[in-house]
Every structure is written in C-alpha cells, then in structure tokens.
C-alpha atoms as a PDB file:
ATOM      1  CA  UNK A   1       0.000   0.000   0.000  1.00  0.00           C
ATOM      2  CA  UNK A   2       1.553   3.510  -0.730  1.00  0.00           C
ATOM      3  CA  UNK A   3       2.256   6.015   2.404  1.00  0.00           C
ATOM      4  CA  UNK A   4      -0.726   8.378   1.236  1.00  0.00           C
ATOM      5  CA  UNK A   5      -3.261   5.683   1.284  1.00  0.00           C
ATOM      6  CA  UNK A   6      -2.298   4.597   4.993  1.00  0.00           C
ATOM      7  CA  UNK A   7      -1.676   7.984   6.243  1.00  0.00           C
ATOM      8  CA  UNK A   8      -5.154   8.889   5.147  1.00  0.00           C
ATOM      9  CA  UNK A   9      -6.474   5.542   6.948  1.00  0.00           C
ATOM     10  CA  UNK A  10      -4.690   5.698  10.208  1.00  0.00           C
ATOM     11  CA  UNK A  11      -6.196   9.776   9.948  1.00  0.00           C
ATOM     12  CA  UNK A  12      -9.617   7.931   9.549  1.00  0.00           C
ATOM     13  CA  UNK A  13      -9.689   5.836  11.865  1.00  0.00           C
ATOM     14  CA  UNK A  14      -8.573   8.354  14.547  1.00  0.00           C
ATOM     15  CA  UNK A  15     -11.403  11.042  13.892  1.00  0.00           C
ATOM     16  CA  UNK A  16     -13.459   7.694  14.356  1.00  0.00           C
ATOM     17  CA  UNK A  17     -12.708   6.090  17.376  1.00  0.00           C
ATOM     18  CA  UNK A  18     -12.392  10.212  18.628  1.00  0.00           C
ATOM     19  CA  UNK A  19     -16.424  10.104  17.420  1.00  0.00           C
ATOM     20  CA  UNK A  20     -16.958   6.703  19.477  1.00  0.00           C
ATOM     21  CA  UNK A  21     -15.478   8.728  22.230  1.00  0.00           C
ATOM     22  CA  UNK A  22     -18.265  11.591  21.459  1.00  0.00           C
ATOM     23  CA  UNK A  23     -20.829   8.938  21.526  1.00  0.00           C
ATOM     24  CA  UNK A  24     -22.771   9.986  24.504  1.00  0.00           C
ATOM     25  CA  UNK A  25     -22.289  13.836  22.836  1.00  0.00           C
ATOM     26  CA  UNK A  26     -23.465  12.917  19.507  1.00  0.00           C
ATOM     27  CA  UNK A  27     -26.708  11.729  20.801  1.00  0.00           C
ATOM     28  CA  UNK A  28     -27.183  15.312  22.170  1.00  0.00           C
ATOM     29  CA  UNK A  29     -26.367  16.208  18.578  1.00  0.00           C
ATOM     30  CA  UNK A  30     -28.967  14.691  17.001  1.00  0.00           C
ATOM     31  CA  UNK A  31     -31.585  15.834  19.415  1.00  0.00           C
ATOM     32  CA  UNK A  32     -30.603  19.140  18.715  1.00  0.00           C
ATOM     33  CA  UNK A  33     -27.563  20.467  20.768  1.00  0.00           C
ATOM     34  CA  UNK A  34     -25.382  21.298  17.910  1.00  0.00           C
ATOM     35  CA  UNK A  35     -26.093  21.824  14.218  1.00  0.00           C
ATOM     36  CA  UNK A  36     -25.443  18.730  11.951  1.00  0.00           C
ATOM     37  CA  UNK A  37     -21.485  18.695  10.514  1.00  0.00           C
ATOM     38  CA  UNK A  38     -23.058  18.393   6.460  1.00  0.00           C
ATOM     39  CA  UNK A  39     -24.840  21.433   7.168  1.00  0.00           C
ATOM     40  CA  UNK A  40     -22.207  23.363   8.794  1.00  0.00           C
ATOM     41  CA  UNK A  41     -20.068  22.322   6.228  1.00  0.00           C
ATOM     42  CA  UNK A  42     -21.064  21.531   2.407  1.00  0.00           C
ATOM     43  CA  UNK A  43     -19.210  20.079  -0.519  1.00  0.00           C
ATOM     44  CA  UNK A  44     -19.886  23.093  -2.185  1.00  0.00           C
ATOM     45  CA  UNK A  45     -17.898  25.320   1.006  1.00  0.00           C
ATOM     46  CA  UNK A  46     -15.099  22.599   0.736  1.00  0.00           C
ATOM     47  CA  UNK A  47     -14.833  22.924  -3.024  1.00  0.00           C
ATOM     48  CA  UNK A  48     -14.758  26.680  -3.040  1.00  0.00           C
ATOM     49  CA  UNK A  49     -11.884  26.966  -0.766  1.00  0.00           C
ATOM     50  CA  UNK A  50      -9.692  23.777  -1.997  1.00  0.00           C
ATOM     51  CA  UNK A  51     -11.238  22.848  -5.336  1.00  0.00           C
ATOM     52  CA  UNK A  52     -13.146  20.739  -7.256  1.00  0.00           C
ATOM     53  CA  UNK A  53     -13.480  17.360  -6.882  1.00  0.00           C
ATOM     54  CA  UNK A  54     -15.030  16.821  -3.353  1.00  0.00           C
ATOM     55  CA  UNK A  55     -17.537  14.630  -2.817  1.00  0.00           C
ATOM     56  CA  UNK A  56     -19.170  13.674   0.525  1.00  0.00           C
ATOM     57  CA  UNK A  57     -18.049  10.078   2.109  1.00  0.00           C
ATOM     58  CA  UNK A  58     -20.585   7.490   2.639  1.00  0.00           C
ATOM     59  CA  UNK A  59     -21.794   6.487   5.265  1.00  0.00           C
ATOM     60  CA  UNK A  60     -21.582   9.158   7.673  1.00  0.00           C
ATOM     61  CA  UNK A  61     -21.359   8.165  11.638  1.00  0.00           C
ATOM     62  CA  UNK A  62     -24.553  10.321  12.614  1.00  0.00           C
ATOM     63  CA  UNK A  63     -25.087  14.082  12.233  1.00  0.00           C
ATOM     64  CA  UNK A  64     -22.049  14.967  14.653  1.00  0.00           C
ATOM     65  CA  UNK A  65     -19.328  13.760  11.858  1.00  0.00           C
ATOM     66  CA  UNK A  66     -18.988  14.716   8.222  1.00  0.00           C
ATOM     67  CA  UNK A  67     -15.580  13.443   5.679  1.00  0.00           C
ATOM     68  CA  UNK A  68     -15.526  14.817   2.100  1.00  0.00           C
ATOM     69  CA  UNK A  69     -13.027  12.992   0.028  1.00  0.00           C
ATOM     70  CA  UNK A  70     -11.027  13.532  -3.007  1.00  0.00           C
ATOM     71  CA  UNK A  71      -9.122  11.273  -5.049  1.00  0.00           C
ATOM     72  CA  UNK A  72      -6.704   9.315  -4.591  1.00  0.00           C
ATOM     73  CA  UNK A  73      -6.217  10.879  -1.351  1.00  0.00           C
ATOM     74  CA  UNK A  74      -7.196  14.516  -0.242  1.00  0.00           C
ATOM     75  CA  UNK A  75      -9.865  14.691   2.768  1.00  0.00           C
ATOM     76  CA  UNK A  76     -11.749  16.853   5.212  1.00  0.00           C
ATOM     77  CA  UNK A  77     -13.598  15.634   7.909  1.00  0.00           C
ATOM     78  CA  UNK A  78     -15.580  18.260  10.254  1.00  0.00           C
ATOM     79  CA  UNK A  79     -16.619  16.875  14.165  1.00  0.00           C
ATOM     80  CA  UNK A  80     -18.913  18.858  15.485  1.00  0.00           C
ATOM     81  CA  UNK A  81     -20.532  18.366  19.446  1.00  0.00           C
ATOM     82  CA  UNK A  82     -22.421  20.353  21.974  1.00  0.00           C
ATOM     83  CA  UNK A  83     -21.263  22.106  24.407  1.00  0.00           C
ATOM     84  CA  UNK A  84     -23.470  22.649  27.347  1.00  0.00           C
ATOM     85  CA  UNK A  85     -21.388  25.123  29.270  1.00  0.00           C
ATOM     86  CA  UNK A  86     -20.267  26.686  25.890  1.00  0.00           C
ATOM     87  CA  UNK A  87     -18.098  27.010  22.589  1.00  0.00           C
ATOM     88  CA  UNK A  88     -15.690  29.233  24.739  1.00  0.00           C
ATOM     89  CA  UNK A  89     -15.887  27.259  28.148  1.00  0.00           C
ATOM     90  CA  UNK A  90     -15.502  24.384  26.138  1.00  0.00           C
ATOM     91  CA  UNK A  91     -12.121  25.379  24.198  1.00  0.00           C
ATOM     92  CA  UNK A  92     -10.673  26.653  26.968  1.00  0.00           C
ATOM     93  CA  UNK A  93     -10.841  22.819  28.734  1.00  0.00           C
ATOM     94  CA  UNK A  94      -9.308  21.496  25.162  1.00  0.00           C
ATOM     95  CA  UNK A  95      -6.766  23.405  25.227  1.00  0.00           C
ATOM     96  CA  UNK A  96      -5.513  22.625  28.454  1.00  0.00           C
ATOM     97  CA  UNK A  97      -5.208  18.951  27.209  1.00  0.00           C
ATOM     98  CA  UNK A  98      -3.050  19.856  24.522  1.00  0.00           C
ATOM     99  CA  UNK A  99      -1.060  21.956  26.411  1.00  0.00           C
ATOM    100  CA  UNK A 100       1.921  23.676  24.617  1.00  0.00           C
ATOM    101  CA  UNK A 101       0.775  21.922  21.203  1.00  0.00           C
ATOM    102  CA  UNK A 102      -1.349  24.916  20.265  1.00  0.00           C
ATOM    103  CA  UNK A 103      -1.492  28.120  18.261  1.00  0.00           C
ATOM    104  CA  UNK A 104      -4.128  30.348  18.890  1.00  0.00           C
ATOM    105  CA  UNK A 105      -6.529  31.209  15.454  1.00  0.00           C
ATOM    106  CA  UNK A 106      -8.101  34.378  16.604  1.00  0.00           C
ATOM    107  CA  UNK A 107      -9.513  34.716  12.531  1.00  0.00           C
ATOM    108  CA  UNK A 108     -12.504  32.139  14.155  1.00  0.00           C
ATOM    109  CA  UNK A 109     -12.842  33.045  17.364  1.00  0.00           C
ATOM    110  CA  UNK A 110     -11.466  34.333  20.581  1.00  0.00           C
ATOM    111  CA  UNK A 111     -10.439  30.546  21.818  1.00  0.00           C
ATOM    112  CA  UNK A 112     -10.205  29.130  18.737  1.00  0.00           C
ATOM    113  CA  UNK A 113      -6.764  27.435  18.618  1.00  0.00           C
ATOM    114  CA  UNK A 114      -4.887  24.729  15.989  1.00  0.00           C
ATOM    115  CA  UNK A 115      -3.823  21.504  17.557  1.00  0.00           C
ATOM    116  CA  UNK A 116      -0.278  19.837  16.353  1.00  0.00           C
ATOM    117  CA  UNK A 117       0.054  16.363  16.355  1.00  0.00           C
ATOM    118  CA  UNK A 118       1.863  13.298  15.040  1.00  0.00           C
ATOM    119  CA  UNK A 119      -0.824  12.984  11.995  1.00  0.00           C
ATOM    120  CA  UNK A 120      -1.062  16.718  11.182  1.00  0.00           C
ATOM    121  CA  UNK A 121      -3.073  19.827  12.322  1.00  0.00           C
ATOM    122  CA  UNK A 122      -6.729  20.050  13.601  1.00  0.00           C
ATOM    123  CA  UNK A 123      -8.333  23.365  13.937  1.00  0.00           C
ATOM    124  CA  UNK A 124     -10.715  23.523  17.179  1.00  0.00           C
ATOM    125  CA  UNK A 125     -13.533  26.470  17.141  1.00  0.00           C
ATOM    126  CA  UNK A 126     -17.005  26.502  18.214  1.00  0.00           C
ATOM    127  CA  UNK A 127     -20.086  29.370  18.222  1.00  0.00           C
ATOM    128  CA  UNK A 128     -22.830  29.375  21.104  1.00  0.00           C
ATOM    129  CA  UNK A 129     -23.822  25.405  22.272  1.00  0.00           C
ATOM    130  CA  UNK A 130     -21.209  23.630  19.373  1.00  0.00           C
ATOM    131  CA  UNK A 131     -17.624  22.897  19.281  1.00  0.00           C
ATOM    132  CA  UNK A 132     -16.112  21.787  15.926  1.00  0.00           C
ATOM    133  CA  UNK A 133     -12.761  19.759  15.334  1.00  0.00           C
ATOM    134  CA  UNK A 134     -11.781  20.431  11.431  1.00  0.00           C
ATOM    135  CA  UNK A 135      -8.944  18.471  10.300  1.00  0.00           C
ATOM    136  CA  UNK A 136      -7.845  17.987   6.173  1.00  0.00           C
ATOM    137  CA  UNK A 137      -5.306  15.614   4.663  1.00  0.00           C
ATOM    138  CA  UNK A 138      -4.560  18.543   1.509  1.00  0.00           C
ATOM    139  CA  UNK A 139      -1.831  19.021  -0.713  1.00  0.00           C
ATOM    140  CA  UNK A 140      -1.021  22.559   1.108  1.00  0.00           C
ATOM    141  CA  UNK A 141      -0.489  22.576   4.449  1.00  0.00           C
ATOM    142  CA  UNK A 142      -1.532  25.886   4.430  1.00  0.00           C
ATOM    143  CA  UNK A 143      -3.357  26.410   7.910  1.00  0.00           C
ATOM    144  CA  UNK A 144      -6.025  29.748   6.314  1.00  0.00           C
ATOM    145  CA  UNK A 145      -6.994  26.851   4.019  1.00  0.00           C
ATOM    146  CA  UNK A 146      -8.488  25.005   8.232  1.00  0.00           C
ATOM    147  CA  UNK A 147      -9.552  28.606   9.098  1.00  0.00           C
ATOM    148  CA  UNK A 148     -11.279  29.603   5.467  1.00  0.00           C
ATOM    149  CA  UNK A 149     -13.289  26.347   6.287  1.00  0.00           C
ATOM    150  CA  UNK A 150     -14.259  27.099   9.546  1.00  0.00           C
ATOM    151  CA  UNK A 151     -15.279  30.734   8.550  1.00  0.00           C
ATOM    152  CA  UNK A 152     -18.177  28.785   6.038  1.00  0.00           C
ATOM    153  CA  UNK A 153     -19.368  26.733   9.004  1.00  0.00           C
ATOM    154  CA  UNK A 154     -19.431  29.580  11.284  1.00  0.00           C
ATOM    155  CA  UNK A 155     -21.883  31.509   8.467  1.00  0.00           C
ATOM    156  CA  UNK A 156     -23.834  29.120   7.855  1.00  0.00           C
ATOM    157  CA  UNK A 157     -25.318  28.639  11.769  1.00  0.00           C
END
C-alpha cells in the first residue's frame, strides 16, 4: 500500500474512534444540541476553498461527523458536538489537554486554537452550544486553508 493511502487511513480511523469517544455527545447532537457537521459544512464550502473534486463520504457516523473525500487521497472531515457550558468554556478545557501543542486562530474566534500532532493539524472552534474539530489531509499545508473552512461553518449557523 503507498504512504498516502495509509496515512489517510490511520487519519480515519482516529477522527473515528475520537467520534466513538463523542458517543454519549453525539446523541445530544442529534436531538438538537449542535447543528449537523453536512450542514455546517457543504461540498460546495469545501470545493470553493480547496477545489473541485469533493464529494461527501458514505456512510456518515450520525449528524455529529462529516468526511468529504477527493481522489486518490485529499480529505476533510468536520466533528462537530455540543457544548453545554459553551463554545468558549468548552475550548478553553481542550486546550488545556493539549497543552503547549497549540497556536491560537483568533480569525474564528477568541479561543479558537490549531492543535499539532503526530498525523497533522486540527483546527478547534465553536459558536454558542457547538464545538467543531476540522482536520484535512490537503496538498497545502496551508493552515487559512483550516480557518477559510471554519469561517463557512461559522456563516452558515
């Protein structure tokens, strides 16, 4: 298998067993304490800021998750959970878990902030009740490419 293909895997199946985690939050989700991740985010926001090509993955694990995919390899996946004491509240707790791995992103919000791992970048930010987790596997690791994303979502709720 070539290093693309299992990076994008191994990126996969991390959003998803972080999802599993959110279990218990995306049933709040559904019942509506956040907006739903395809609405937030559309192919048609993903394609306007990367490109064509995008296409929405299939299945989808509930409303809280959304993964638009293009070939062989590109991919954006949105998570996107309540947040009973707040979006703000909220960051400020998931930030302390990632400690000195962070870099503020004042462009979408006060205590929005990028998260650096071993797999790449995510981009937490949330507005009202919702937090969102935006991560893409892109050509570019251009980090306004995260925050142009995020600025869609945030219009669109």
């Amino acid at each position: 298998m070539n290093a693309d293909l299992d990076d994008l895997r191994v990126g996969c199946i991390r959003v998803c067993l972080w999802a599993l985690l959110s279990m218990g939050a995306g049933n709040a989700a559904a019942q509506g304490g956040a907006p739903r991740a395809c609405e937030l985010l559309t192919a048609s926001d993903v394609q306007a800021v990367l490109g064509a090509g995008y296409s929405k993955m299939e299945p989808q694990m509930g409303s809280e998750m959304c993964a638009y995919r293009k070939p062989p390899s590109a991919m954006v996946v949105i998570m996107v959970t309540p947040a009973a004491d707040g979006a703000a509240r909220t960051l400020q707790g998931r930030r302390a878990m990632f400690k000195s791995k962070i870099t503020p992103a004042p462009a979408v919000g006060a205590e929005a902030f990028f998260a650096t791992g071993s797999k790449g970048t995510a981009l937490h930010f949330g507005k009202g009740k919702w937090v969102a987790q935006l991560e893409a596997s892109v050509a570019s690791d251009d980090p306004k490419l995260l925050q142009q994303l995020a600025q869609k979502m945030l219009l669109h709720n």
